[in-house]
Protein backbone atom coordinates (compact mmCIF):
# COMPACT_ATOMS: atom_id res chain seq x y z
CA UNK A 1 24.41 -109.33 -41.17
CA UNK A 2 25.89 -107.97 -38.29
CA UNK A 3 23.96 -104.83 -35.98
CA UNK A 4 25.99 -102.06 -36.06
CA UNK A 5 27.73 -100.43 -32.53
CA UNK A 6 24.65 -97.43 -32.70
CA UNK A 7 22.25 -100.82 -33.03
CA UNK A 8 23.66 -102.86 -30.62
CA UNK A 9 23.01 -99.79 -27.88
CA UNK A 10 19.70 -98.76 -29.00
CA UNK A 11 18.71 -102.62 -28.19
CA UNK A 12 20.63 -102.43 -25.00
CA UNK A 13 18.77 -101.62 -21.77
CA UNK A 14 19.27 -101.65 -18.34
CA UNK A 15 22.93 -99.47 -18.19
CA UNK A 16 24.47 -96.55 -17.22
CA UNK A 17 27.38 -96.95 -19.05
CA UNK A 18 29.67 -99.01 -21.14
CA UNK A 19 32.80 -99.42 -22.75
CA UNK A 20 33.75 -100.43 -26.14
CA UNK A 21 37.32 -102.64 -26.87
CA UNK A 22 38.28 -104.71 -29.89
CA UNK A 23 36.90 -107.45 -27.84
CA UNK A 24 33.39 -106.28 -27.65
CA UNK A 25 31.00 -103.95 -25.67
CA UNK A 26 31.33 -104.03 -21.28
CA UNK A 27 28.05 -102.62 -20.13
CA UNK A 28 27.67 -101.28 -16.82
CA UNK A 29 24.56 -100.54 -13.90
CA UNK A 30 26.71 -98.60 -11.47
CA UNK A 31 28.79 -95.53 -12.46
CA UNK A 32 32.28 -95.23 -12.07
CA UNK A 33 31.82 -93.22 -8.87
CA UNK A 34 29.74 -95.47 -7.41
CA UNK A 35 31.95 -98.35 -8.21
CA UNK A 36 34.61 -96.04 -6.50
CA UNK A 37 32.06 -95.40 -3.40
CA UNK A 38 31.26 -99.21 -2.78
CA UNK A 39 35.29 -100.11 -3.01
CA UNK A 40 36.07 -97.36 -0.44
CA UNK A 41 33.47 -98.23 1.72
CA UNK A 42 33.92 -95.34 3.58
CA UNK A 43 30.79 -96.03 6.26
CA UNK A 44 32.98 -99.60 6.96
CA UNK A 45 36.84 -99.25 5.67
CA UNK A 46 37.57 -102.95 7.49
CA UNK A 47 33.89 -104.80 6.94
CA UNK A 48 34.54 -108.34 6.51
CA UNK A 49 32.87 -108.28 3.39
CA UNK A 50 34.76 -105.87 1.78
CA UNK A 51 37.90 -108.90 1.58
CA UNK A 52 38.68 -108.98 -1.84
CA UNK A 53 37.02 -105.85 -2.88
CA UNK A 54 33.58 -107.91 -2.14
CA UNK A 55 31.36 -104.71 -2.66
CA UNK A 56 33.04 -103.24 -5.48
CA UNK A 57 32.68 -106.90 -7.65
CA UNK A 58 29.11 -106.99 -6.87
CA UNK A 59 28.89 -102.67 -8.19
CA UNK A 60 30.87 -104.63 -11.25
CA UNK A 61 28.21 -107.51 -12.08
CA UNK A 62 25.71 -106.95 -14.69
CA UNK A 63 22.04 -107.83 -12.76
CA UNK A 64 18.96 -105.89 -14.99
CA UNK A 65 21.01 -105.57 -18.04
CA UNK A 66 19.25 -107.09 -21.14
CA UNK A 67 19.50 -106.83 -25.01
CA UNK A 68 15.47 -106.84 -26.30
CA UNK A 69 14.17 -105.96 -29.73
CA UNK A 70 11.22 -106.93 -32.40
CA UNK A 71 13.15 -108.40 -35.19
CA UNK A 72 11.47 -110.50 -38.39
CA UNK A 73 14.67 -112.60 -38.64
CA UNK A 74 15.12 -116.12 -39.44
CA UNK A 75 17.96 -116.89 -36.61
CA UNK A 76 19.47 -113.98 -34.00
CA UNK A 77 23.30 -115.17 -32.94
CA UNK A 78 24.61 -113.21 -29.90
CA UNK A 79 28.71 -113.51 -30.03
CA UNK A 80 29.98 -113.80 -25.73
CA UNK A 81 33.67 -114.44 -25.90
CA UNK A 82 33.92 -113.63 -22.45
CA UNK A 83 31.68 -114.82 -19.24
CA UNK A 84 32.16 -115.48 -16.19
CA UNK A 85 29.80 -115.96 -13.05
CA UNK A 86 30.37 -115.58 -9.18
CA UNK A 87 27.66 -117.53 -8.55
CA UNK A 88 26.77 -121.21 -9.24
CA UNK A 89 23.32 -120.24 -10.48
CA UNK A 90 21.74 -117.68 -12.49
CA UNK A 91 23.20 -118.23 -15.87
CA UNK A 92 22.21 -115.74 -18.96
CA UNK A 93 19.22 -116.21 -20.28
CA UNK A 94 17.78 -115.86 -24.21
CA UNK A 95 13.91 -115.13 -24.15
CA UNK A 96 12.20 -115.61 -27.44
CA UNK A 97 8.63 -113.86 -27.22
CA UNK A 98 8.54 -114.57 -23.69
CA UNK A 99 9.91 -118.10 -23.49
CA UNK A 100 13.06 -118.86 -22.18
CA UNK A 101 14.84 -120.55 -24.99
CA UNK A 102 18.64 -120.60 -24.53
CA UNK A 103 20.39 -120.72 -21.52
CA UNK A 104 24.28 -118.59 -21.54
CA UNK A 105 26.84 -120.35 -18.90
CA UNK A 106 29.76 -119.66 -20.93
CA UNK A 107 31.70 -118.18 -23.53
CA UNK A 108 30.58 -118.90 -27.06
CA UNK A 109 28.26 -118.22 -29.73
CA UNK A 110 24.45 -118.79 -29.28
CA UNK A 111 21.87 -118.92 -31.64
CA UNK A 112 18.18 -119.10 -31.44
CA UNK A 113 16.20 -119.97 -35.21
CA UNK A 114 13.51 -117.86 -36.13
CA UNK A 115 10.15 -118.08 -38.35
CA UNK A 116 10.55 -114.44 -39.62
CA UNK A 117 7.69 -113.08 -38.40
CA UNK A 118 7.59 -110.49 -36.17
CA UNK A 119 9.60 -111.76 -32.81
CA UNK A 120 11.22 -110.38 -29.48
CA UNK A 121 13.94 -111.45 -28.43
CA UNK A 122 15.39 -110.74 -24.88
CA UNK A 123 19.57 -111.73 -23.68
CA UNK A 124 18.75 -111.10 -19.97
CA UNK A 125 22.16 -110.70 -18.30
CA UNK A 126 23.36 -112.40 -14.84
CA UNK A 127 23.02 -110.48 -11.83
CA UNK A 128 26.48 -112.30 -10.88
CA UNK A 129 27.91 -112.34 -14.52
CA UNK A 130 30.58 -110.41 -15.96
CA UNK A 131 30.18 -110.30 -19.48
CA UNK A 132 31.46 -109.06 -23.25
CA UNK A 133 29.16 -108.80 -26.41
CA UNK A 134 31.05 -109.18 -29.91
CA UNK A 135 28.52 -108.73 -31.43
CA UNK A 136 24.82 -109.33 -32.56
CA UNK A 137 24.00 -111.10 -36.11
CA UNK A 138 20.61 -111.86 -37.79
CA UNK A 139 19.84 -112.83 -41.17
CA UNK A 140 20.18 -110.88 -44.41
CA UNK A 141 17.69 -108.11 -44.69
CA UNK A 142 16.10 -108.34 -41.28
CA UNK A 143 14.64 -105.69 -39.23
CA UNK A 144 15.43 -105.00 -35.68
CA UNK A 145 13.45 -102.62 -34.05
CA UNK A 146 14.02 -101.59 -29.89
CA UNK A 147 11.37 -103.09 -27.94
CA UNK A 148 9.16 -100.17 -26.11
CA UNK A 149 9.53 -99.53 -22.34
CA UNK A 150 6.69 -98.38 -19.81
CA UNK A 151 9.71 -96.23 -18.10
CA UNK A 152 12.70 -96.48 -16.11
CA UNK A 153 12.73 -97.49 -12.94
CA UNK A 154 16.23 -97.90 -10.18
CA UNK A 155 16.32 -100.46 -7.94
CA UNK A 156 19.01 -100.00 -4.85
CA UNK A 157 18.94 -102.46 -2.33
CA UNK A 158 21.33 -105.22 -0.48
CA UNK A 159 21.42 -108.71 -1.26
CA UNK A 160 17.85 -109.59 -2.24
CA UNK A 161 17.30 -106.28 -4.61
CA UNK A 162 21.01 -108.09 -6.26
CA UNK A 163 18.97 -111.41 -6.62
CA UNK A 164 20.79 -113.52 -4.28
CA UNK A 165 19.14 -116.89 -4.17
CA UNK A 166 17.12 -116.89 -7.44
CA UNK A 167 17.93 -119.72 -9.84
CA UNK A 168 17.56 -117.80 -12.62
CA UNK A 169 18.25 -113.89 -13.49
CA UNK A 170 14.43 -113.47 -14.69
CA UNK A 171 13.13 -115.25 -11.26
CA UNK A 172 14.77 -111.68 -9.20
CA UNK A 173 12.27 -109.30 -8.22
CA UNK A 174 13.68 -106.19 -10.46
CA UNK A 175 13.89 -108.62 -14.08
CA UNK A 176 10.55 -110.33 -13.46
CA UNK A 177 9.20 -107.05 -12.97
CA UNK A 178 11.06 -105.73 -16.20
CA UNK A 179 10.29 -108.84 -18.10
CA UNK A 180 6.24 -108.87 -16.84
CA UNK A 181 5.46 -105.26 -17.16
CA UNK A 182 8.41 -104.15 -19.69
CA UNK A 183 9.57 -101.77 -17.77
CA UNK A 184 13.63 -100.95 -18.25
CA UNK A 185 15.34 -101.88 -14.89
CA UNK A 186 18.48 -100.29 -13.47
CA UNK A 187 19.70 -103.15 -10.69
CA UNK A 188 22.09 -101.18 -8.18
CA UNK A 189 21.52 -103.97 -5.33
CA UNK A 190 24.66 -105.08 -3.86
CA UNK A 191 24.81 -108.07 -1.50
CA UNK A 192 25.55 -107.23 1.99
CA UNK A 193 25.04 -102.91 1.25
CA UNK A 194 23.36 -100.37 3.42
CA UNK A 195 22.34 -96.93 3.48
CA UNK A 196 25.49 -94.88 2.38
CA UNK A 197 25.02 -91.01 0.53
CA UNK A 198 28.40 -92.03 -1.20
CA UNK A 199 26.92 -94.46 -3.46
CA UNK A 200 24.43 -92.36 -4.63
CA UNK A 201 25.04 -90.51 -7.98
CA UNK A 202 23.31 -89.11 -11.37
CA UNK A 203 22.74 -91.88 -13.56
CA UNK A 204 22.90 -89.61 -16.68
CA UNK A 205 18.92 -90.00 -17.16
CA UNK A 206 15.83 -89.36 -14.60
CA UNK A 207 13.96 -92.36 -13.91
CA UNK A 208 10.43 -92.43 -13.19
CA UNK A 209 10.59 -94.99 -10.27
CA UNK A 210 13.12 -95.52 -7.37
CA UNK A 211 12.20 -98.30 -5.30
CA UNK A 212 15.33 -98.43 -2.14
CA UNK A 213 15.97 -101.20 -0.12
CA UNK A 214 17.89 -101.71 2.52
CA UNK A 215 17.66 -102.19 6.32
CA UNK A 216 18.71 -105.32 8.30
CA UNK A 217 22.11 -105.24 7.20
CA UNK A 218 22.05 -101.55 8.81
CA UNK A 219 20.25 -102.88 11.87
CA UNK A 220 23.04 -105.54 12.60
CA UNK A 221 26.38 -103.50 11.87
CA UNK A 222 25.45 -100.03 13.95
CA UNK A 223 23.45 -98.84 16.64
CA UNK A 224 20.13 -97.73 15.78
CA UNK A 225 20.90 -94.24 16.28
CA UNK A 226 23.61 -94.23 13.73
CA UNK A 227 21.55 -96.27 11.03
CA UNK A 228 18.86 -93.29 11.79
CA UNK A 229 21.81 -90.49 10.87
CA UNK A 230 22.93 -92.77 7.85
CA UNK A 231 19.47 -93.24 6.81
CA UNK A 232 18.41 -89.60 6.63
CA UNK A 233 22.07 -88.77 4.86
CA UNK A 234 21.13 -91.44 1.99
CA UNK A 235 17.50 -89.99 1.18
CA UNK A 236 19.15 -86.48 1.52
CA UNK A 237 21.54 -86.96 -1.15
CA UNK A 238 19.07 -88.67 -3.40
CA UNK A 239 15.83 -86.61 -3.03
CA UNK A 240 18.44 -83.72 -4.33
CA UNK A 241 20.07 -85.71 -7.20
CA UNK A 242 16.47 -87.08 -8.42
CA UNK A 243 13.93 -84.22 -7.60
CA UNK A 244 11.73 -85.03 -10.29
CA UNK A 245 11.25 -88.80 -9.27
CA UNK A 246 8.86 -90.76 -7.99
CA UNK A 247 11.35 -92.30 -5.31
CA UNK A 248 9.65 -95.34 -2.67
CA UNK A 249 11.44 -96.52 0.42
CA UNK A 250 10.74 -100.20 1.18
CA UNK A 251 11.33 -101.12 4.90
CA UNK A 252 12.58 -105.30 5.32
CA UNK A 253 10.53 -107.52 4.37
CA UNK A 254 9.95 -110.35 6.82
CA UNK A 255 12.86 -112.37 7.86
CA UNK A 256 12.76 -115.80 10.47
CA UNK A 257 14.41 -114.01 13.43
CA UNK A 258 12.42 -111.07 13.50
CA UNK A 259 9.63 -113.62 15.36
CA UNK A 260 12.36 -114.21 17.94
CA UNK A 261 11.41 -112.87 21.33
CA UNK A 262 15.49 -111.26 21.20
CA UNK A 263 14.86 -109.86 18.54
CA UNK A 264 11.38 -108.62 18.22
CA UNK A 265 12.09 -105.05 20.25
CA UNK A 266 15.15 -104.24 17.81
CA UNK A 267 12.77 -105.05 14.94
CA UNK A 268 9.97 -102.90 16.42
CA UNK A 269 12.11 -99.94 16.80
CA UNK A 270 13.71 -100.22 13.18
CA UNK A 271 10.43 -100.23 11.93
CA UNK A 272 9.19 -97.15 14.05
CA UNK A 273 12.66 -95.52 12.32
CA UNK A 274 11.52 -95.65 9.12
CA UNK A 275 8.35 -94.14 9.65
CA UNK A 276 9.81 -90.77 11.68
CA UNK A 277 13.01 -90.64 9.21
CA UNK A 278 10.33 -90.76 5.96
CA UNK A 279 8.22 -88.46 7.34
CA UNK A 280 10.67 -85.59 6.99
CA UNK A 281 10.54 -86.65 3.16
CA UNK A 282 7.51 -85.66 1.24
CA UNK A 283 9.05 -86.58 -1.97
CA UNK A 284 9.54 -90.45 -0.92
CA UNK A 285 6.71 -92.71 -0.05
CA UNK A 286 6.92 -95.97 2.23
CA UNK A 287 6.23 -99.01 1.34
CA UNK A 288 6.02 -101.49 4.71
CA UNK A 289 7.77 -104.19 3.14
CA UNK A 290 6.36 -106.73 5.78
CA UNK A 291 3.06 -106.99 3.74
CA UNK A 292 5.41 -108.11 0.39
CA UNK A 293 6.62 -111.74 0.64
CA UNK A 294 4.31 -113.83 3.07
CA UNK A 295 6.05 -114.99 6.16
CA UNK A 296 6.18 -118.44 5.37
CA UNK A 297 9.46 -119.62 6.00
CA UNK A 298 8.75 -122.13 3.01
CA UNK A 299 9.26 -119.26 0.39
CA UNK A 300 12.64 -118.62 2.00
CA UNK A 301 16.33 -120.18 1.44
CA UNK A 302 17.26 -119.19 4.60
CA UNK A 303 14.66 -117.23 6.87
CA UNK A 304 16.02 -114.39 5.07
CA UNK A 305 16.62 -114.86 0.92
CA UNK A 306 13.60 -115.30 -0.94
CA UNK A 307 13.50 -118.31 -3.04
CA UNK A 308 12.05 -117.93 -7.03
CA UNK A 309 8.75 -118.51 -5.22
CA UNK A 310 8.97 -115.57 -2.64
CA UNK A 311 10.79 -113.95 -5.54
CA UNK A 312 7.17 -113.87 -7.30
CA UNK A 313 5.25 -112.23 -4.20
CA UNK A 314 7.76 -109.34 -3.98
CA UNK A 315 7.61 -108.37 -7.52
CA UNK A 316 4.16 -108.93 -8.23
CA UNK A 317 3.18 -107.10 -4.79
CA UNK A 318 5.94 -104.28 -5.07
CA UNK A 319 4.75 -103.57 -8.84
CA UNK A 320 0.73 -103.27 -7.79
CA UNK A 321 1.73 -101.18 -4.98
CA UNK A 322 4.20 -98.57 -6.47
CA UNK A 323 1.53 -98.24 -9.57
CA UNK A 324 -1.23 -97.43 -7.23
CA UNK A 325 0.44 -94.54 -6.26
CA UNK A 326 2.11 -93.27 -9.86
């Protein structure tokens, strides 16, 4: 039997939106203003990345996104005419009580077999995938019950909030924190983004967490004094359209050229930003991101991407230190 349209959504997690066609369901983790937001680009109308409508694609791709439910089916088939991926990596994934069992890289039908006992079963979507659902079909009689969240919690950030560099969409820091702790996950990162108060917007729902991060792309386009005034912008626009969450700022993490003699003063005095900017903001707490990932340049595609190993110190790290504090 096939889930119906009110089943397939109360399975769905992860969006703030969707839209429904004769081909199947679109889901979405930025709002159509924000999509508008990171296509104007007002902060940087002629950044190179914007070619092609860079930032807007990224707003567009479906990172956090997952179908998860209890079901006592013998076999779960998830219908994806449609898929397509920016990247090379990070294909779809199909958890079956935790185990990665089925791996989506493109269109078709995919089916995972069942003992009919009591399983979950997880379709965690690419954070560089654009997608369509037909539809979801388990056996006869079976029973598909919403799998139970710990809370919702947004993620904004640049590239390595988006998962840039992970093989895998459960090896990012925002799924493997979903998928470890069952938390729902809202993934607003988009590659190459800063601190803009355009992109910010009401999500429809009040999550309990905010976790933002951003930083180095700032400190590399503008001078330090206009990050500062972009910086306090951002945090007033979304203190006032999420007064009733718990909302953490997370300077950079460590990156290879911040150990560069050049470099180290410009680093220092980012740093120092944070702390005077956040200060002014009782509701947000600071997270020093330096003490997330080690600074081993081992863990690290490129002195500054995380690799799934580094991936595993930031969530694990950012999760114990945001609970601490909830």
């Amino acid at each position: 039997m096939f889930l119906t349209d009110e089943q397939i959504l109360s399975v769905t997690f992860g969006t703030v939106g969707y839209t429904r066609t004769a081909s199947g369901f679109t889901f979405r983790k930025c709002t159509e203003k924000q999509i508008q937001a990171f296509y104007d680009n007002a902060l940087f109308p002629s950044d190179p990345h914007d070619v092609k409508c860079f930032f807007r694609g990224n707003a567009e791709e479906e990172g956090g996104i997952m179908q998860d439910f209890i079901t006592d089916a013998k076999f779960v088939t998830f219908h994806i005419p449609v898929y397509e991926s920016t990247w090379m990596q990070a294909p779809m994934q199909i958890f079956v009580n935790g185990s990665e069992t089925v791996i989506v890289d493109k269109p078709g039908k995919y089916t995972v077999e069942l003992d009919g006992a009591a399983n979950r079963v997880q379709l965690v979507y690419s954070f560089v995938g654009r997608s369509v659902l037909r539809s979801i079909e388990v056996s006869d009689g079976a029973t598909v019950t919403p799998a139970v969240k710990e809370g919702l919690w947004l993620f904004i950030g640049d590239s390595i909030t988006h998962g840039i560099q992970a093989m895998k969409p459960a090896c990012s820091y925002p799924d493997r924190i979903a998928l470890q702790h069952d938390w729902e996950v809202i993934n607003q990162g988009n590659a190459g983004y800063f601190h803009d108060a355009a992109i910010v917007d009401d999500i429809g729902r009040t999550p309990d967490v905010i976790t933002v991060a951003y930083g180095t792309n700032d400190l590399f386009r503008m001078p330090l004094d206009v990050n500062r005034a972009h910086m306090i912008d951002f945090y007033k626009a979304l203190t006032k359209t999420f007064p009733n969450s718990k909302i953490f700022a997370l300077s950079p993490i460590w990156r290879k050229e911040s150990e560069d003699e050049s470099y180290k003063p410009l680093f220092a005095a980012m740093y120092q930003m944070f702390d005077e900017v956040l200060a002014d903001f009782p509701q947000v707490t600071l997270i020093d991101g330096r003490a997330l990932v080690p600074h081993d340049a081992s863990l690290f595609f490129d002195g500054l991407h995380p690799l799934d190993e580094g991936f595993v110190y930031y969530a694990d790290n950012l999760y114990q230190a945001v609970t601490e504090k909830l």
